[in-house]
Protein backbone atom coordinates (compact mmCIF):
# COMPACT_ATOMS: atom_id res chain seq x y z
CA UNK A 1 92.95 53.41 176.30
CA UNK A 2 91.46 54.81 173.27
CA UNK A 3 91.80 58.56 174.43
CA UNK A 4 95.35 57.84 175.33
CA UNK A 5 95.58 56.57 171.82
CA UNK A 6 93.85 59.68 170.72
CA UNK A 7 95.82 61.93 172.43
CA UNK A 8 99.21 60.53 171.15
CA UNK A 9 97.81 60.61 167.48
CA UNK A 10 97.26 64.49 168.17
CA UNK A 11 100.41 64.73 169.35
CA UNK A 12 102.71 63.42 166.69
CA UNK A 13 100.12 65.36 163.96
CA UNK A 14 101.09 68.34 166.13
CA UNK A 15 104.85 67.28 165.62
CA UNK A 16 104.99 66.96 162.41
CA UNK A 17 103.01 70.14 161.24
CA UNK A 18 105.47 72.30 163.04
CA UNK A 19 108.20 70.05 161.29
CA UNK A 20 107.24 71.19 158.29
CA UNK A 21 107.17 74.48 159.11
CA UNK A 22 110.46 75.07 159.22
CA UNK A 23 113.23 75.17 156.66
CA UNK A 24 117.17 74.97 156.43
CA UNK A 25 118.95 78.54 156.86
CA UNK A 26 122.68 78.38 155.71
CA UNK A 27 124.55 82.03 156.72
CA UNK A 28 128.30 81.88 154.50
CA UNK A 29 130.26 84.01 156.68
CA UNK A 30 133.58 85.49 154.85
CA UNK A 31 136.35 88.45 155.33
CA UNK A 32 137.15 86.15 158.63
CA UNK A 33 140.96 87.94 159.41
CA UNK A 34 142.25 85.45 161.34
CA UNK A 35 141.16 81.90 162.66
CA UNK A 36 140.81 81.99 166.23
CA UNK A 37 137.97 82.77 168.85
CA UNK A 38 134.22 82.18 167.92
CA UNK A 39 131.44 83.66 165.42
CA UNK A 40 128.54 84.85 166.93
CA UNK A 41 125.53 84.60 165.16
CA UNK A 42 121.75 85.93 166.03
CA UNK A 43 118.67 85.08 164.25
CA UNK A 44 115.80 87.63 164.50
CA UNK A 45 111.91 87.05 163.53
CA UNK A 46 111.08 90.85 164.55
CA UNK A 47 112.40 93.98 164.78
CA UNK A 48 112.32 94.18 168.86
CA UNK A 49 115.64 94.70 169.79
CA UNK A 50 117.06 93.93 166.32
CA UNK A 51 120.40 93.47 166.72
CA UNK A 52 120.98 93.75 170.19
CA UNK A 53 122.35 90.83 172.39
CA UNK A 54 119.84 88.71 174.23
CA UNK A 55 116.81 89.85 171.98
CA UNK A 56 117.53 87.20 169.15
CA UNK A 57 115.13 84.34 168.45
CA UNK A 58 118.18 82.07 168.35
CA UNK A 59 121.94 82.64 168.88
CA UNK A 60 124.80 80.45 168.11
CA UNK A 61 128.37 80.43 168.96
CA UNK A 62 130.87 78.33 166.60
CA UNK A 63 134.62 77.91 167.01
CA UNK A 64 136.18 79.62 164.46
CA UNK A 65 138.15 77.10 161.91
CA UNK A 66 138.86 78.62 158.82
CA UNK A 67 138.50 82.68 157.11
CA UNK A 68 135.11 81.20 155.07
CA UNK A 69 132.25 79.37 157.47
CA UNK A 70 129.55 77.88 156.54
CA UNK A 71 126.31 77.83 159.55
CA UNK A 72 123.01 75.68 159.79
CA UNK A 73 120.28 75.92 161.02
CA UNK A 74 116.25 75.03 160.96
CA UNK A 75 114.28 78.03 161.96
CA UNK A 76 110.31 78.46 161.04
CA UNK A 77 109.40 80.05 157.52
CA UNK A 78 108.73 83.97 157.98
CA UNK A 79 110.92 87.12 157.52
CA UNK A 80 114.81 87.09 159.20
CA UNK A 81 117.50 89.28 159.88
CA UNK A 82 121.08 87.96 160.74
CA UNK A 83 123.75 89.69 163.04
CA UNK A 84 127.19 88.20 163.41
CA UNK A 85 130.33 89.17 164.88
CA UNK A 86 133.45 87.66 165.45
CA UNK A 87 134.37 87.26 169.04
CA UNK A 88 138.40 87.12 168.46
CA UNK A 89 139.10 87.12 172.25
CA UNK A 90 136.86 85.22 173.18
CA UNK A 91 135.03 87.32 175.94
CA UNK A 92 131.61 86.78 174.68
CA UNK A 93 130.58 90.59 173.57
CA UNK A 94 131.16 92.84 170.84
CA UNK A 95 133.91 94.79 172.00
CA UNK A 96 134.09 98.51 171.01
CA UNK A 97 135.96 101.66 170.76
CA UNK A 98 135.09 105.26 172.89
CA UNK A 99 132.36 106.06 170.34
CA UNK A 100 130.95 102.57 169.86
CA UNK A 101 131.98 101.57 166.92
CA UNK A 102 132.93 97.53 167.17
CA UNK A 103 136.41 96.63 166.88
CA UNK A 104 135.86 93.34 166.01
CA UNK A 105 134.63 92.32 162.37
CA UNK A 106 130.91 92.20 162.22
CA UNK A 107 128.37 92.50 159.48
CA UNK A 108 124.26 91.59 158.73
CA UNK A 109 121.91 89.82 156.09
CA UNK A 110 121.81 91.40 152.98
CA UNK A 111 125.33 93.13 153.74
CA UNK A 112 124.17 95.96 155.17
CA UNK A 113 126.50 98.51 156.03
CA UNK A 114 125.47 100.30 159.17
CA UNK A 115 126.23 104.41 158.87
CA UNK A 116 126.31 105.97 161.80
CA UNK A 117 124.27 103.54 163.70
CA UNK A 118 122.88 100.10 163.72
CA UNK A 119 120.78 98.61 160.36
CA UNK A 120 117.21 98.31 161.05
CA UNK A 121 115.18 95.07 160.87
CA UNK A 122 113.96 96.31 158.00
CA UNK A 123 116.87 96.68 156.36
CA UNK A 124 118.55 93.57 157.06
CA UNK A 125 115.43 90.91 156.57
CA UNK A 126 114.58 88.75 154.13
CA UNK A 127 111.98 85.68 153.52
CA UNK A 128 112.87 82.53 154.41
CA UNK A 129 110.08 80.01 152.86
CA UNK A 130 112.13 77.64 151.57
CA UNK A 131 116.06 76.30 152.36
CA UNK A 132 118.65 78.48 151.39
CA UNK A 133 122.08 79.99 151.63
CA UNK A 134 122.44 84.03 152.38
CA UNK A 135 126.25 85.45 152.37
CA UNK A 136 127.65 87.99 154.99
CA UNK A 137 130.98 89.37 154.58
CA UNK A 138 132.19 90.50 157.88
CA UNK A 139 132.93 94.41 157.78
CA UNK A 140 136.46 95.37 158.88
């Protein structure tokens, strides 16, 4: 009984320590043109794949429900980036023209505004140690 008891205790202490490892991420998402289909938002911890589909730490779809959003969510202390689109159609990918260039509004953590290719991790993290709210204005 008492290594049950033990093994609980550990448990719980295990519980809470990742708990309190995390901390409240608020992405204000604005330039939305019109309100219908869903945002799309990734959350990377690393630059693998940064900001391709599928390679995100966490991804979240929300109904769309008014030009401004506001999104939450807990995710572990460390360095981010955040990639968003909107999905206007609905057909769950970023669509894009012949030279692959999106032709949906999309945009990244500290605004970036991709050139003639995708922003690097680099450019798009920031540190996340404690709750906050980060803007990204959707690029047209």
């Amino acid at each position: 009984m008492k290594k049950i008891l033990f093994i609980l205790l550990i448990l719980v202490a295990v519980e809470f320590a990742a708990a309190g490892n995390k901390v409240k991420l608020t992405v204000k998402i604005t330039n939305i043109a019109v309100i219908k289909g869903e945002i799309e938002i990734g959350f990377y911890n690393n630059s693998a794949g940064f900001p391709d589909d599928d390679s995100q730490y966490k991804k979240l779809r929300v109904k769309v429900s008014s030009t401004t959003m506001f999104i939450s969510i807990e995710l572990p202390k460390g360095e981010w980036a955040v990639a968003v689109y909107h999905d206007e159609n609905n057909d769950k990918k970023i669509n894009k023209n012949f030279f692959g260039i999106p032709k949906e509004h999309y945009g990244f953590s500290n605004n970036v505004k991709p050139v003639f290719s995708a922003p690097s991790f680099e450019k798009a993290k920031f540190k996340l140690y404690k709750s906050k709210t980060i803007t990204i204005h959707l690029i047209d």
